[in-house]
PDB file of N, CA and C in Angstrom:
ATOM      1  N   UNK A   1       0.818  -1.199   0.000  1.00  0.00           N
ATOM      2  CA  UNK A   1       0.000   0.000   0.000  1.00  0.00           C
ATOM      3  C   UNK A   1       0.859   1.259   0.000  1.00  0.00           C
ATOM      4  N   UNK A   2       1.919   1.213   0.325  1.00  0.00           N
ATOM      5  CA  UNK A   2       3.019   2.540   0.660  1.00  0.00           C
ATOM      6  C   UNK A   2       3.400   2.507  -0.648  1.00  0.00           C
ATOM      7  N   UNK A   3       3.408   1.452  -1.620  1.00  0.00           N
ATOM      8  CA  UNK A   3       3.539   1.896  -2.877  1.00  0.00           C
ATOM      9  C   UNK A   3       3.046   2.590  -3.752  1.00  0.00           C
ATOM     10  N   UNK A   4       1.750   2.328  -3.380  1.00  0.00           N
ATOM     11  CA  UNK A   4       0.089   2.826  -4.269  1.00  0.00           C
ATOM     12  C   UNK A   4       0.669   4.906  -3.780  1.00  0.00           C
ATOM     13  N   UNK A   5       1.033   4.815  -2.607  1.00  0.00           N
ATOM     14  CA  UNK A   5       1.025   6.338  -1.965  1.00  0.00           C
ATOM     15  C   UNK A   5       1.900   6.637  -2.361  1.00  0.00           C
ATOM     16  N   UNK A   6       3.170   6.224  -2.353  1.00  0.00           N
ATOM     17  CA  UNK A   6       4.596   6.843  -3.697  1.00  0.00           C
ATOM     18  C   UNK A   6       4.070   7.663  -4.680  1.00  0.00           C
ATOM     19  N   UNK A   7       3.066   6.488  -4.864  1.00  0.00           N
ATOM     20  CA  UNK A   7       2.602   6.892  -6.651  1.00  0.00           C
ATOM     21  C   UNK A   7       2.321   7.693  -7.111  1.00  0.00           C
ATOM     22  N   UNK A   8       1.208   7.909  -5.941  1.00  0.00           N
ATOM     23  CA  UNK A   8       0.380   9.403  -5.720  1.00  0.00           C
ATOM     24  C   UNK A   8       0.926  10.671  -5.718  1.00  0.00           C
ATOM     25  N   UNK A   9       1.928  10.137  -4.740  1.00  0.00           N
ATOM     26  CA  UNK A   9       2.892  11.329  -4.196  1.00  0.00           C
ATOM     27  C   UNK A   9       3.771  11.627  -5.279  1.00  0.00           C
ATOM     28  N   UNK A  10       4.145  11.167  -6.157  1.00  0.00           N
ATOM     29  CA  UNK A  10       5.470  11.520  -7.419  1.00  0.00           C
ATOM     30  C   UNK A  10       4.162  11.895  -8.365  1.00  0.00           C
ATOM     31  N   UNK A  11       2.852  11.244  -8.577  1.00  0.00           N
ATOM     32  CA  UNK A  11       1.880  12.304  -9.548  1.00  0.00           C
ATOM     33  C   UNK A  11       1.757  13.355  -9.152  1.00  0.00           C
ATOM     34  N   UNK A  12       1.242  13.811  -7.990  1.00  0.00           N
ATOM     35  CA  UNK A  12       0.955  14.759  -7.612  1.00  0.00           C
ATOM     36  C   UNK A  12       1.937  16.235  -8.115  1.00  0.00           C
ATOM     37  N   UNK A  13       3.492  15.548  -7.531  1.00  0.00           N
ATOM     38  CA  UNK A  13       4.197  16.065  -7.932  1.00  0.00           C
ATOM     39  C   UNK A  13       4.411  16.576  -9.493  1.00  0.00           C
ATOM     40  N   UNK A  14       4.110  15.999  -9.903  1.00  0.00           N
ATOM     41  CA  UNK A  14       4.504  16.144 -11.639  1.00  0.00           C
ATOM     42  C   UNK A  14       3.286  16.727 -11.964  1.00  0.00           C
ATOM     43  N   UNK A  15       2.395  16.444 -11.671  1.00  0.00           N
ATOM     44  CA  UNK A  15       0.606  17.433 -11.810  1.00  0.00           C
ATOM     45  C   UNK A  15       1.379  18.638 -11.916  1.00  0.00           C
ATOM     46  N   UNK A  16       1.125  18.806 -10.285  1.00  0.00           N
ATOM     47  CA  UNK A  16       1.392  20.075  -9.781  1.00  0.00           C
ATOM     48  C   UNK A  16       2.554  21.344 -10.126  1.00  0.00           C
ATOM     49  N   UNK A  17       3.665  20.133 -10.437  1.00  0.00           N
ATOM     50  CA  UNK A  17       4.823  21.311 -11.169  1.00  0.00           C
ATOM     51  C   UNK A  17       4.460  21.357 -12.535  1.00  0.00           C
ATOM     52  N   UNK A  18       3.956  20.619 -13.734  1.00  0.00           N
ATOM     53  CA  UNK A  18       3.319  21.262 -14.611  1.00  0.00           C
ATOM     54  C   UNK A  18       2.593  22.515 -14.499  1.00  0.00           C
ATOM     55  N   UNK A  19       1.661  22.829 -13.905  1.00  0.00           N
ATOM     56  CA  UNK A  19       0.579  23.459 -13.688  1.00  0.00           C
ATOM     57  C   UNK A  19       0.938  24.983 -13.007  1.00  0.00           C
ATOM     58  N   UNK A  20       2.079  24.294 -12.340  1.00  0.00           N
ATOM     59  CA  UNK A  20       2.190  25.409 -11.199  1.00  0.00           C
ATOM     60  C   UNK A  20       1.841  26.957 -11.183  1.00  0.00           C
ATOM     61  N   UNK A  21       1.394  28.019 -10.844  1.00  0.00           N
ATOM     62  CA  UNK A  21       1.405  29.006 -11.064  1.00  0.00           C
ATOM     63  C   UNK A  21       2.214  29.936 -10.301  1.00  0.00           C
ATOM     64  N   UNK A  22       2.908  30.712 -10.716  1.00  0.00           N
ATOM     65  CA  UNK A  22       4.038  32.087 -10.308  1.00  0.00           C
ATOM     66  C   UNK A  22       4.738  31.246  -9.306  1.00  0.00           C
ATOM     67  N   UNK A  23       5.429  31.952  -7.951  1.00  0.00           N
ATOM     68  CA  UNK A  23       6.315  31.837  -6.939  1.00  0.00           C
ATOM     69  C   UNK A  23       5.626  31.420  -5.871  1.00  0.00           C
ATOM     70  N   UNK A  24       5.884  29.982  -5.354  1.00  0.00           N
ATOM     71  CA  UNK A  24       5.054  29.836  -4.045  1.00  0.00           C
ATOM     72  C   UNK A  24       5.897  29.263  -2.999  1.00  0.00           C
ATOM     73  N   UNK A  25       5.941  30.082  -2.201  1.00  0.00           N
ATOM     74  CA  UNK A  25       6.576  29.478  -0.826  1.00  0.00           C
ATOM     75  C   UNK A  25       5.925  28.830   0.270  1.00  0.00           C
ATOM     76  N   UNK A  26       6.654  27.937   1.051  1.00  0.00           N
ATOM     77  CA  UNK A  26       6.579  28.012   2.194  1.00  0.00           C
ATOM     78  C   UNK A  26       7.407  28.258   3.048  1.00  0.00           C
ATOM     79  N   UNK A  27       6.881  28.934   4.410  1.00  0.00           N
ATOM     80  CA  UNK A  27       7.894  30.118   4.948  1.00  0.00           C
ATOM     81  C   UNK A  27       7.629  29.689   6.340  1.00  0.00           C
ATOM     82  N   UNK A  28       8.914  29.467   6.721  1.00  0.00           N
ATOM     83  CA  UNK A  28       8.714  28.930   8.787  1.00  0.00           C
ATOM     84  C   UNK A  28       9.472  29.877   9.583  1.00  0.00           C
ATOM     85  N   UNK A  29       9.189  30.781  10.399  1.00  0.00           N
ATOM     86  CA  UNK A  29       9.771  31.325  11.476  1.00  0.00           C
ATOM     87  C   UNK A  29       9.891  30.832  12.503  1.00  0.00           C
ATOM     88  N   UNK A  30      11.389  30.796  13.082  1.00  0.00           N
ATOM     89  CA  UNK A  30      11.353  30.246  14.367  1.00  0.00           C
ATOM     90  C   UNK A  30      12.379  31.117  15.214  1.00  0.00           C
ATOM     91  N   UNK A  31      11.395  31.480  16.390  1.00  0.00           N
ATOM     92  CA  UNK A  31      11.770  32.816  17.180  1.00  0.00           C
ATOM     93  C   UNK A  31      13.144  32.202  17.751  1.00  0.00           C
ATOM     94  N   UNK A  32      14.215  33.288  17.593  1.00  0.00           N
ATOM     95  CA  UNK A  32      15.693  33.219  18.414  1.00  0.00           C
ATOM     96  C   UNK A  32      15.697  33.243  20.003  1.00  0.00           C
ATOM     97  N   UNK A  33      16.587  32.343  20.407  1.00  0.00           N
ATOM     98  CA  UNK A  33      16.440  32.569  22.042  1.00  0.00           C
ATOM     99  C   UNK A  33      17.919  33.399  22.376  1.00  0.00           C
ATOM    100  N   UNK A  34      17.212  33.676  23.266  1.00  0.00           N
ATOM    101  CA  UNK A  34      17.813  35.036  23.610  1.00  0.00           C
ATOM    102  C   UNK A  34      19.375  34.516  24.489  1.00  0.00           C
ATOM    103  N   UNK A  35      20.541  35.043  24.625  1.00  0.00           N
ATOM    104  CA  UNK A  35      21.500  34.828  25.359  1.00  0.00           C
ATOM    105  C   UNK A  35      21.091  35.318  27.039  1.00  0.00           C
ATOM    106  N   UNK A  36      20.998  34.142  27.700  1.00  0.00           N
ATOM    107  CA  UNK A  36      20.616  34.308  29.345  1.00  0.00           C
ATOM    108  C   UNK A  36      21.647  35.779  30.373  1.00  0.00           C
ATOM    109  N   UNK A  37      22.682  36.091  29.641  1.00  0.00           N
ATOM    110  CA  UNK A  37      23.644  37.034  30.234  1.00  0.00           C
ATOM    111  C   UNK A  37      22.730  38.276  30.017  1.00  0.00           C
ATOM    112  N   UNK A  38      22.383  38.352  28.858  1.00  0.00           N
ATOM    113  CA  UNK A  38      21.689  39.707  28.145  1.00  0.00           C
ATOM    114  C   UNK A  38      20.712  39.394  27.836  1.00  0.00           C
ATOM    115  N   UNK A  39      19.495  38.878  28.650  1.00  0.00           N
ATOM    116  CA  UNK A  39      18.455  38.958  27.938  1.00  0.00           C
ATOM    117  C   UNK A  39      17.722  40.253  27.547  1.00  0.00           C
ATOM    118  N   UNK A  40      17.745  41.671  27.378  1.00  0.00           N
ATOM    119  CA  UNK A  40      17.449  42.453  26.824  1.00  0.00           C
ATOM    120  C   UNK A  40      17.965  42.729  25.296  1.00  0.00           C
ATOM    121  N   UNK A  41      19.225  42.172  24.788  1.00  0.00           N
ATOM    122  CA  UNK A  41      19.397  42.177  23.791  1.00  0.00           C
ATOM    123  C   UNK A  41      18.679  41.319  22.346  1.00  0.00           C
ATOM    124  N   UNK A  42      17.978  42.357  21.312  1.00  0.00           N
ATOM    125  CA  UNK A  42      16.920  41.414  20.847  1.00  0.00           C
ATOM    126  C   UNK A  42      17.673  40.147  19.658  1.00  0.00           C
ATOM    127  N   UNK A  43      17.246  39.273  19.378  1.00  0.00           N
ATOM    128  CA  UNK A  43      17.797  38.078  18.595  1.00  0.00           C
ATOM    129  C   UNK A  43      16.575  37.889  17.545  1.00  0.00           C
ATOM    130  N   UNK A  44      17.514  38.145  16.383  1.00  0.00           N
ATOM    131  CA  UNK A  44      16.721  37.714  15.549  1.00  0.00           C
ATOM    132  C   UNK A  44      16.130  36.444  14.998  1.00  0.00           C
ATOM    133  N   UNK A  45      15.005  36.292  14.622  1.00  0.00           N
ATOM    134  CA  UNK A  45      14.389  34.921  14.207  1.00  0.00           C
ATOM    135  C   UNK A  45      15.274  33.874  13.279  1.00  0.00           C
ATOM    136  N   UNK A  46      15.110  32.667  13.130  1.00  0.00           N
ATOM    137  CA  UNK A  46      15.504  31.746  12.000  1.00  0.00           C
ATOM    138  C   UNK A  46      14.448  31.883  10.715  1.00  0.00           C
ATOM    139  N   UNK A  47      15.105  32.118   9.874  1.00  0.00           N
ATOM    140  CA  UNK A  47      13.874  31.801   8.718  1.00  0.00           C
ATOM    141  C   UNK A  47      14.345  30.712   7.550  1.00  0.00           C
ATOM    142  N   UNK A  48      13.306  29.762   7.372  1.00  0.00           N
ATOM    143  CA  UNK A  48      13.724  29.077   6.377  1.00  0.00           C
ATOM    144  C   UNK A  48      12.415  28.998   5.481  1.00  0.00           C
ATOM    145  N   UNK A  49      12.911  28.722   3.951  1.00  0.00           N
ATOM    146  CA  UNK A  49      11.718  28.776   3.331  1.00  0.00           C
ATOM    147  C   UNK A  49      11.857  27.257   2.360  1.00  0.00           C
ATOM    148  N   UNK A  50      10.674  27.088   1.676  1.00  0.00           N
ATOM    149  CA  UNK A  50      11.299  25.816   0.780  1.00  0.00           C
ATOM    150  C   UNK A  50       9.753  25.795  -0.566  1.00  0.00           C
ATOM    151  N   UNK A  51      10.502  25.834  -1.764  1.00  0.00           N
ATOM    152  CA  UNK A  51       9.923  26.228  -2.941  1.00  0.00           C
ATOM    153  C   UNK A  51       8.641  25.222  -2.988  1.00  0.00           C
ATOM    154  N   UNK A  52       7.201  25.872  -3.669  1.00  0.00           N
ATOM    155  CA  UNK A  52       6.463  24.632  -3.755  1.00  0.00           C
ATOM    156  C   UNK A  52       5.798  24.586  -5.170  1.00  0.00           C
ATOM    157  N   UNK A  53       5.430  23.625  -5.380  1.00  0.00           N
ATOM    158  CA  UNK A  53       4.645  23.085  -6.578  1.00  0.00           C
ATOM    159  C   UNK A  53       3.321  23.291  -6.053  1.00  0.00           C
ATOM    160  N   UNK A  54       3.160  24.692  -6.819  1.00  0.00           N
ATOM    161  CA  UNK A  54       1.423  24.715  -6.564  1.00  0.00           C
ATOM    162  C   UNK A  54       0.681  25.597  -7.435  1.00  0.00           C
ATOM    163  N   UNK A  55      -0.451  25.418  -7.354  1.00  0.00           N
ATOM    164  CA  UNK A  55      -1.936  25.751  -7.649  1.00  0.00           C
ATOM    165  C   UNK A  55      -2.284  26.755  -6.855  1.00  0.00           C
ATOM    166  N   UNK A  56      -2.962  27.505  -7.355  1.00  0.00           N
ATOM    167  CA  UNK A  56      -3.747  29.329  -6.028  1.00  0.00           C
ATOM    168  C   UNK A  56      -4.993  29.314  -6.645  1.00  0.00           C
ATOM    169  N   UNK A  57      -6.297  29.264  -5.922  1.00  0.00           N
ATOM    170  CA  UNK A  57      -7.050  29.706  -6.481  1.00  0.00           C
ATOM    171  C   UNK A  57      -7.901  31.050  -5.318  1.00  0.00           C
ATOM    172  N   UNK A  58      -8.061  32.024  -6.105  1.00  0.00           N
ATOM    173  CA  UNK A  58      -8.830  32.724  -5.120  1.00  0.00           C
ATOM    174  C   UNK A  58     -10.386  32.765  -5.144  1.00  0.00           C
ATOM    175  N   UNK A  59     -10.494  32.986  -3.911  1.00  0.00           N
ATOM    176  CA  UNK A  59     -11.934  32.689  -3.046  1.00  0.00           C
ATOM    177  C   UNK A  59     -12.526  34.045  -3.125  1.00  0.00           C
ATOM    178  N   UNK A  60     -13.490  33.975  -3.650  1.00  0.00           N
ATOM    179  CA  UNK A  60     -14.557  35.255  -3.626  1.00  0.00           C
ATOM    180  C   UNK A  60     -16.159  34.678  -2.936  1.00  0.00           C
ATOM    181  N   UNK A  61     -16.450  35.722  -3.444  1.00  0.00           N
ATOM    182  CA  UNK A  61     -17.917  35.859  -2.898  1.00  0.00           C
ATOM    183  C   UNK A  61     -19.058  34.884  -3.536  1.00  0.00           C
ATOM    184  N   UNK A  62     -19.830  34.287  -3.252  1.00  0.00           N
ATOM    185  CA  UNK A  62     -20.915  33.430  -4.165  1.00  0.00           C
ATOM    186  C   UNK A  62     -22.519  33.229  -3.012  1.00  0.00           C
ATOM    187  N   UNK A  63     -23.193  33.210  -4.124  1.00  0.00           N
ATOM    188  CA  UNK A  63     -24.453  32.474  -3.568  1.00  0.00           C
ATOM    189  C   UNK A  63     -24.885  30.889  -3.291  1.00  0.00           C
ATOM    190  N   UNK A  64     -24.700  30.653  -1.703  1.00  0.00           N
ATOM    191  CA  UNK A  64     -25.066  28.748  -1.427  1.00  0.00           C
ATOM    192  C   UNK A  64     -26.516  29.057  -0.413  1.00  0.00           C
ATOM    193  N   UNK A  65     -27.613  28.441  -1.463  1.00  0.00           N
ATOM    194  CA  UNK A  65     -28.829  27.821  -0.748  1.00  0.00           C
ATOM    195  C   UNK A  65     -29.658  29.643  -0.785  1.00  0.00           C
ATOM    196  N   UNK A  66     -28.957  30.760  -1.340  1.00  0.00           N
ATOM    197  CA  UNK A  66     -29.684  31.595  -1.412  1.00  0.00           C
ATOM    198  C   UNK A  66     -29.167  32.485  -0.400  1.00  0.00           C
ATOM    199  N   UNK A  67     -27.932  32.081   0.575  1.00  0.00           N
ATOM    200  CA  UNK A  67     -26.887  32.650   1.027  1.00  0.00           C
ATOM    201  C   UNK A  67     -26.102  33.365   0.637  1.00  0.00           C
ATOM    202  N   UNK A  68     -25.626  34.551   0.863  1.00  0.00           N
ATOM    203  CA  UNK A  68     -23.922  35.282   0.526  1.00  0.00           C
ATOM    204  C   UNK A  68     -23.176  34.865   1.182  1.00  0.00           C
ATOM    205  N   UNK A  69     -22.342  34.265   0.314  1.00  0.00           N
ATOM    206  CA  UNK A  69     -20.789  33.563   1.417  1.00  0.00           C
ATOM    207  C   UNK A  69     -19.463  34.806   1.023  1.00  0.00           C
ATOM    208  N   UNK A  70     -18.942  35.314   1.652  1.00  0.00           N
ATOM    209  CA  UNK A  70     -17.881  36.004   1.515  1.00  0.00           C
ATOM    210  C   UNK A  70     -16.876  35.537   1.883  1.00  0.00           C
ATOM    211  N   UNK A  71     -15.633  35.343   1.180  1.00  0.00           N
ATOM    212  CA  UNK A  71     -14.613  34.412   1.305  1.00  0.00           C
ATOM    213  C   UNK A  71     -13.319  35.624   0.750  1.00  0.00           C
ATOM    214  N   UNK A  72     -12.953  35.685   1.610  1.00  0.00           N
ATOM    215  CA  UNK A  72     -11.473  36.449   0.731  1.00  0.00           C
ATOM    216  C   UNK A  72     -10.276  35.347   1.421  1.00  0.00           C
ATOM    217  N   UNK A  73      -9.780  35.666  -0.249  1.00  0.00           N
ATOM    218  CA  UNK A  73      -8.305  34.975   0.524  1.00  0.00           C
ATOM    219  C   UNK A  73      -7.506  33.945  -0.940  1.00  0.00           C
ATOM    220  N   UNK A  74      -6.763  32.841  -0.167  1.00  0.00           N
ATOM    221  CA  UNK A  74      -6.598  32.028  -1.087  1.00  0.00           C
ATOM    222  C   UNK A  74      -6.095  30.477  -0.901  1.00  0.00           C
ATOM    223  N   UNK A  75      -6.881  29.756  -2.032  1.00  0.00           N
ATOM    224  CA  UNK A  75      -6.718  28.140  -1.674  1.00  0.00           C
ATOM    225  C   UNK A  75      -5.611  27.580  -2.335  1.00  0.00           C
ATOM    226  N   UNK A  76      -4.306  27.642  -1.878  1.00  0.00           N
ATOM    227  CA  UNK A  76      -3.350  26.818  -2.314  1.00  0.00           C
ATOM    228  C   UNK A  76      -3.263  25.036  -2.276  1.00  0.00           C
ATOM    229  N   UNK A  77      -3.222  24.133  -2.905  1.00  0.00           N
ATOM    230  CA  UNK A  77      -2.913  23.259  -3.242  1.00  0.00           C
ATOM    231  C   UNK A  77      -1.407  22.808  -3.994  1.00  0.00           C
ATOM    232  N   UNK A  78      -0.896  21.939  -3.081  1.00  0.00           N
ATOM    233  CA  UNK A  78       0.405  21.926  -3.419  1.00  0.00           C
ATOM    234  C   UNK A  78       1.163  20.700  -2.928  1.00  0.00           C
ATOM    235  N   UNK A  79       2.362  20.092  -3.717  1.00  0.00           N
ATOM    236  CA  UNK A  79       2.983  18.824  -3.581  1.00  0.00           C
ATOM    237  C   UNK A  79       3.300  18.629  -2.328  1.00  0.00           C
ATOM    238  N   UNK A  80       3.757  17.440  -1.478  1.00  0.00           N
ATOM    239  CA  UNK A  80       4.310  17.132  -0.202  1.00  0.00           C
ATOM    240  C   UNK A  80       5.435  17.712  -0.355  1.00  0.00           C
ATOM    241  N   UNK A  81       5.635  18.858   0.438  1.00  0.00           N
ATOM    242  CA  UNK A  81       7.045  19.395   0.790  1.00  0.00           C
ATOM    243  C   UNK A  81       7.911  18.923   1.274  1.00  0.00           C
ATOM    244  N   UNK A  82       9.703  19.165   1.241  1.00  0.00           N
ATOM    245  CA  UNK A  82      10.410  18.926   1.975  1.00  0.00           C
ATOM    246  C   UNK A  82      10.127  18.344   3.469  1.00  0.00           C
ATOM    247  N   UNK A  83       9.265  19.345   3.922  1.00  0.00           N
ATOM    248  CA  UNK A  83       9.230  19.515   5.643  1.00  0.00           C
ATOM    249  C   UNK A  83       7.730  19.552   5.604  1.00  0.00           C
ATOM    250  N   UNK A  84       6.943  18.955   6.870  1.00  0.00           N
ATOM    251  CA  UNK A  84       5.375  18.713   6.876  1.00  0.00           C
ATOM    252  C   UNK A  84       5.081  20.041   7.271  1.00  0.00           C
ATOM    253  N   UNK A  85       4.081  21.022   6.720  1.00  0.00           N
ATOM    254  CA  UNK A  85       3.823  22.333   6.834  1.00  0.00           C
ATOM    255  C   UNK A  85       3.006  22.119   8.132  1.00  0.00           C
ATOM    256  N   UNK A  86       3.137  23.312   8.429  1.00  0.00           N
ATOM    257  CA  UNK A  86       2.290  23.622   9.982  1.00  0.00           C
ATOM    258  C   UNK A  86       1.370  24.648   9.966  1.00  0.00           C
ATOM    259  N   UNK A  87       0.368  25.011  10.426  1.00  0.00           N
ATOM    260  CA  UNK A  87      -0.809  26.183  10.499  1.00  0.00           C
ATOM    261  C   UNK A  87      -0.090  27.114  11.194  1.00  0.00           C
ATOM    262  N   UNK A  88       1.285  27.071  11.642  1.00  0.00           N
ATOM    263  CA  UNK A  88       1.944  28.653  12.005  1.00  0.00           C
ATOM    264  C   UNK A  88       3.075  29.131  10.999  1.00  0.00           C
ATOM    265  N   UNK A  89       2.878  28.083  10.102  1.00  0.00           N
ATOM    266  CA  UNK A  89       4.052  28.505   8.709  1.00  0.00           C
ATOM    267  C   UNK A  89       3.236  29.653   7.935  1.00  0.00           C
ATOM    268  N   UNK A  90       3.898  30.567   6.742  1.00  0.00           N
ATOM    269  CA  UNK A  90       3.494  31.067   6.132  1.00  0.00           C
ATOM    270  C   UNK A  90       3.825  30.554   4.602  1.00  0.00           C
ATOM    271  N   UNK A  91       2.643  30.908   3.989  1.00  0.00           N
ATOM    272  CA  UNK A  91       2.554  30.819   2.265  1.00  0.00           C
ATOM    273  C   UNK A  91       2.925  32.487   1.762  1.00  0.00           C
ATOM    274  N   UNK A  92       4.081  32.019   0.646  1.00  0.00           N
ATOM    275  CA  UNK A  92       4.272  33.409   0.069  1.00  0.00           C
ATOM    276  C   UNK A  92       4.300  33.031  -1.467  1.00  0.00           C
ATOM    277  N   UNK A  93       2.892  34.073  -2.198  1.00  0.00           N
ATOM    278  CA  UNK A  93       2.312  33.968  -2.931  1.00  0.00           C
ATOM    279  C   UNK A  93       3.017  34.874  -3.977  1.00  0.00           C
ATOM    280  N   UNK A  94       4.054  34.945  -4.969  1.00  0.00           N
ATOM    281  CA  UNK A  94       4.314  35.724  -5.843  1.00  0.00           C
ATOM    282  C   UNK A  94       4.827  37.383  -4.602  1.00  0.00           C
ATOM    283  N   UNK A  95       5.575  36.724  -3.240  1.00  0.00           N
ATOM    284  CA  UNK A  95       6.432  37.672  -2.863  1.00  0.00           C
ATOM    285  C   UNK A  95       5.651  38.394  -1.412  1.00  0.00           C
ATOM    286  N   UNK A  96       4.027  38.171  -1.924  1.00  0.00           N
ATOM    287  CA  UNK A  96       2.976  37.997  -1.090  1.00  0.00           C
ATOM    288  C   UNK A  96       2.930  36.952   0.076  1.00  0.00           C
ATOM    289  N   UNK A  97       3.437  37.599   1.586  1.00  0.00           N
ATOM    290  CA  UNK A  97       2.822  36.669   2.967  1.00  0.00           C
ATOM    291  C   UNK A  97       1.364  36.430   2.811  1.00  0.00           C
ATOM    292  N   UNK A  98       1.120  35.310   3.333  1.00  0.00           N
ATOM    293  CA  UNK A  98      -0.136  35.257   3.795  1.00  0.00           C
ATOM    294  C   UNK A  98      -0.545  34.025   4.804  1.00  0.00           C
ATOM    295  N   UNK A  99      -1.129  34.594   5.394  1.00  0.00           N
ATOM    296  CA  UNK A  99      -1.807  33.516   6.789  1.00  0.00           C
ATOM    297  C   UNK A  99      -1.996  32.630   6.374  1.00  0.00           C
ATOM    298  N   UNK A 100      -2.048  31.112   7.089  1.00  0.00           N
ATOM    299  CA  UNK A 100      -2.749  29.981   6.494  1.00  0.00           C
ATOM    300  C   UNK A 100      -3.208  30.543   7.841  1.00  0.00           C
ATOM    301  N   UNK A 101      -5.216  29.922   7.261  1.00  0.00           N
ATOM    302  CA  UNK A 101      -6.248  29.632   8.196  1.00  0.00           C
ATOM    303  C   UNK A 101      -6.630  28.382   8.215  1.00  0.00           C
ATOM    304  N   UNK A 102      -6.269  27.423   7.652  1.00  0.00           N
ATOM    305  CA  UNK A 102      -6.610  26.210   7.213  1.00  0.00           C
ATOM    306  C   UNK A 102      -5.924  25.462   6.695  1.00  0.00           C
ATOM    307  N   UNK A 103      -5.011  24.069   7.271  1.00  0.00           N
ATOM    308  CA  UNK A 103      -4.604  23.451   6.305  1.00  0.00           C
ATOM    309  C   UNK A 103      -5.036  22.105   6.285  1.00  0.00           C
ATOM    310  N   UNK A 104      -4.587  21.229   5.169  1.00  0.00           N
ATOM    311  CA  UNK A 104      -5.016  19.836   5.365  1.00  0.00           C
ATOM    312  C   UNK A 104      -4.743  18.820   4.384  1.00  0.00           C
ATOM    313  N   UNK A 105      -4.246  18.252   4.857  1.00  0.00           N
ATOM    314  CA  UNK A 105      -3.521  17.076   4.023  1.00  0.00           C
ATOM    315  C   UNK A 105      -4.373  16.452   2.964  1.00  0.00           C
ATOM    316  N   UNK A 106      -3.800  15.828   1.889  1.00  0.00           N
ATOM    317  CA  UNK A 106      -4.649  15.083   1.065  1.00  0.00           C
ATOM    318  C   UNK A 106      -3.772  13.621   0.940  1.00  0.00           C
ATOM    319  N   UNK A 107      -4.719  12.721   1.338  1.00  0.00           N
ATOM    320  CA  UNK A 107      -5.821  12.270   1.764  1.00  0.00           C
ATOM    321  C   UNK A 107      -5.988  12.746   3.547  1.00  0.00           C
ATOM    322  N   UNK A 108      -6.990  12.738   3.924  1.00  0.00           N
ATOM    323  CA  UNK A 108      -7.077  13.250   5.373  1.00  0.00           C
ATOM    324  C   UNK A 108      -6.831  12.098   6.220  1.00  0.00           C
ATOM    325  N   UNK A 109      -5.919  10.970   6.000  1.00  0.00           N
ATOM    326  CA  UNK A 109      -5.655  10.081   6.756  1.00  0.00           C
ATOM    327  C   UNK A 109      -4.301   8.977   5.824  1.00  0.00           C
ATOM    328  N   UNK A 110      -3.693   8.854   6.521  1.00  0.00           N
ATOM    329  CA  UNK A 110      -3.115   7.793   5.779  1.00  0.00           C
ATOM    330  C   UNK A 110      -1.634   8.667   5.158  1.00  0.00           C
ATOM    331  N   UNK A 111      -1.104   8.528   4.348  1.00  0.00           N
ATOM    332  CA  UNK A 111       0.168   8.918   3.826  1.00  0.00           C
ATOM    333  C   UNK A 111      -0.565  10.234   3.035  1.00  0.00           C
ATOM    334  N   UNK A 112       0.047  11.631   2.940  1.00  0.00           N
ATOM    335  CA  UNK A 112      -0.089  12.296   2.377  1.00  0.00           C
ATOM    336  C   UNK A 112       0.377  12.621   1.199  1.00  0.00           C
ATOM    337  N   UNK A 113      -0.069  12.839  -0.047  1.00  0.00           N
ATOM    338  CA  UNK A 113       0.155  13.003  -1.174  1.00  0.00           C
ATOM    339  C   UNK A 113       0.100  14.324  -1.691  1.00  0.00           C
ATOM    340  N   UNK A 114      -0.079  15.120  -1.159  1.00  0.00           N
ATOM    341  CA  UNK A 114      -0.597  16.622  -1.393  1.00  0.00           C
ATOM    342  C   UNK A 114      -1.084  17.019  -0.130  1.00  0.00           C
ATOM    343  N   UNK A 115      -1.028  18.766  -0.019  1.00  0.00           N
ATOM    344  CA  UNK A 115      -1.917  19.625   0.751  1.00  0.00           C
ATOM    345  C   UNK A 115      -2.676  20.728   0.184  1.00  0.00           C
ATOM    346  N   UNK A 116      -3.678  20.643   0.887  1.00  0.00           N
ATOM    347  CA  UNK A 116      -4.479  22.445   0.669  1.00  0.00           C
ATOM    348  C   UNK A 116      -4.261  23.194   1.878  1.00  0.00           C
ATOM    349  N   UNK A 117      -3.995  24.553   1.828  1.00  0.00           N
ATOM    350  CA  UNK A 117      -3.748  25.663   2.798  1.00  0.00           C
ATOM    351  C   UNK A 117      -4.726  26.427   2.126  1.00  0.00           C
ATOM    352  N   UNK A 118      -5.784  26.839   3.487  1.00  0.00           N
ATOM    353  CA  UNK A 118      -6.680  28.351   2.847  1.00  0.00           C
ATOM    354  C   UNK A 118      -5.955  29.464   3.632  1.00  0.00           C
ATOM    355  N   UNK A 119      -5.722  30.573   2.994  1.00  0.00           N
ATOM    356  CA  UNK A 119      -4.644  31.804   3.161  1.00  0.00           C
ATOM    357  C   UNK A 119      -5.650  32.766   3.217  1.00  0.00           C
ATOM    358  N   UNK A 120      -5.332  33.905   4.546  1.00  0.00           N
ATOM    359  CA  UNK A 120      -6.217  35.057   4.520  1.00  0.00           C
ATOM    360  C   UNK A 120      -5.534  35.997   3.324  1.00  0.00           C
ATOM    361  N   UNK A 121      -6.279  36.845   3.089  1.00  0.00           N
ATOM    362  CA  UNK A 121      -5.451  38.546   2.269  1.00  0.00           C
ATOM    363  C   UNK A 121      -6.150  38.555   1.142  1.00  0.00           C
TER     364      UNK A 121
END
């Protein structure tokens, strides 16, 4: 079965970098600790980023059931990264930060082959 999910996972990949649209990051901050002698002196963060194979689609406004749904923002879909993304990482969209409010693996159980992140802005 870990084979069947390879499979997935190297399509996905090749989907997705076909397709890809503009510059998409993912972006992890991780706050500096401070030297205990001087802790008033400020330390700057670690940043690492790592390129992704993805898809953006943006979320607007629509009518469900006779509802206004207002949605700003954006739904990235994108290959299994280097590193398993986290809901305190950031997506940078063509140079553009943006929040993830949402992320979630594809499939929602089992070996992941892809993710979606919904991004505020």
């Amino acid at each position: 079965m870990a084979d069947f999910y390879d499979d997935m996972a190297n399509m996905a990949v090749a989907l997705l970098g076909e397709f890809k649209q503009g510059a998409v990051t993912l972006k992890r901050e991780t706050p500096g600790v401070p030297d205990p002698a001087q802790p008033w002196v400020p330390v700057e963060p670690t940043v690492e980023t790592w390129p992704l194979s993805a898809v953006v689609k943006r979320m607007h406004q629509r009518y469900e059931n006779g509802i206004l749904i207002v949605e700003t923002g954006d739904m990235v879909t994108f290959a299994v990264p280097a590193v398993e993304p986290m809901l305190t990482d950031m997506i940078v969209i063509d140079g553009a930060e943006r929040t993830i409010t949402n992320l979630t693996p594809i499939p929602s159980a089992g070996t992941a082959v892809a993710w979606k992140a919904w991004c505020a802005g």
